[in-house]
Protein backbone atom coordinates (compact mmCIF):
# COMPACT_ATOMS: atom_id res chain seq x y z
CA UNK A 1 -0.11 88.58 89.58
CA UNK A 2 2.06 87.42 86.76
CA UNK A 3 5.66 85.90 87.39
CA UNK A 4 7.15 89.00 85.86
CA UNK A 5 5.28 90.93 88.51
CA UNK A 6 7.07 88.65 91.37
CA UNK A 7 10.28 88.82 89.39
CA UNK A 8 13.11 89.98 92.95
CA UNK A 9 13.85 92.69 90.21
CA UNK A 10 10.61 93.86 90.14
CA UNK A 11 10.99 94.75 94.16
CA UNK A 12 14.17 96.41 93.85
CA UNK A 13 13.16 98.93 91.54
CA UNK A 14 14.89 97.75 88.56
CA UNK A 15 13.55 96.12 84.75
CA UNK A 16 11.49 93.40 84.99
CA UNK A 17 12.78 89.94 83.35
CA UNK A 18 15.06 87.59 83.45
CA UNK A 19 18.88 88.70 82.97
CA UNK A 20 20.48 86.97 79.55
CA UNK A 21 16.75 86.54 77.86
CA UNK A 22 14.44 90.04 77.53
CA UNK A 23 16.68 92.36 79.50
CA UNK A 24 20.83 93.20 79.18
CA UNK A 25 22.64 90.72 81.44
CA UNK A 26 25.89 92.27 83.36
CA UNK A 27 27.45 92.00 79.55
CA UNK A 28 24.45 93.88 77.79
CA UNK A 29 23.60 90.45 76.26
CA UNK A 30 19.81 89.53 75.30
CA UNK A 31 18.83 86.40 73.23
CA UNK A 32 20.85 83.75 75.17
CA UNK A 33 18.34 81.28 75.48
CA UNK A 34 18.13 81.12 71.54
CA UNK A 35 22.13 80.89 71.06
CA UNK A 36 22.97 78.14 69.86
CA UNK A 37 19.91 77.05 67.66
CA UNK A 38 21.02 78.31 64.41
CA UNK A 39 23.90 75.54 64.54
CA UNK A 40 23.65 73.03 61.60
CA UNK A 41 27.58 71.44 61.69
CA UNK A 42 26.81 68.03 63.49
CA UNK A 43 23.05 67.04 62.16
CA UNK A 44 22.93 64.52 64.94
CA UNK A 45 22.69 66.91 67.67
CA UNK A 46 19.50 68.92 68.08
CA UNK A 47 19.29 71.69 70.73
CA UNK A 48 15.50 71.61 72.01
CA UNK A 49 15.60 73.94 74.45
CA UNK A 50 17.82 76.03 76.81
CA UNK A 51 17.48 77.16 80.47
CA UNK A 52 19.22 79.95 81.91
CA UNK A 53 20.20 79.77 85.46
C-alpha cells in the first residue's frame, strides 16, 4: 500500500492526490506547491520548499 492508496479520497470514490498539487483544488488549481519558485526580485530570499496544508 502506497500513501496515494490510503489517500481519505481514495475511500470516497473520488481522484487520488492531494488537492492544490496533482489534482484541481476547489479553484481547478494544480502546481501550488511550485508557486512561488520562479521569483528572482529579492535575491536574498530563497524559497526551498512548500507544504500544502
Amino acid at each position: 500500500m502506497t500513501d496515494r492508496d490510503s489517500s481519505p479520497y481514495a475511500a470516497e470514490g473520488r481522484a487520488t492526490g492531494r488537492p492544490g498539487i496533482d489534482t484541481p483544488d476547489h479553484r481547478g488549481r494544480t502546481g501550488l506547491d511550485r508557486a512561488g519558485r520562479d521569483l528572482d526580485r529579492n535575491r536574498d530570499i530563497v524559497i526551498r520548499d512548500v507544504e500544502l496544508t
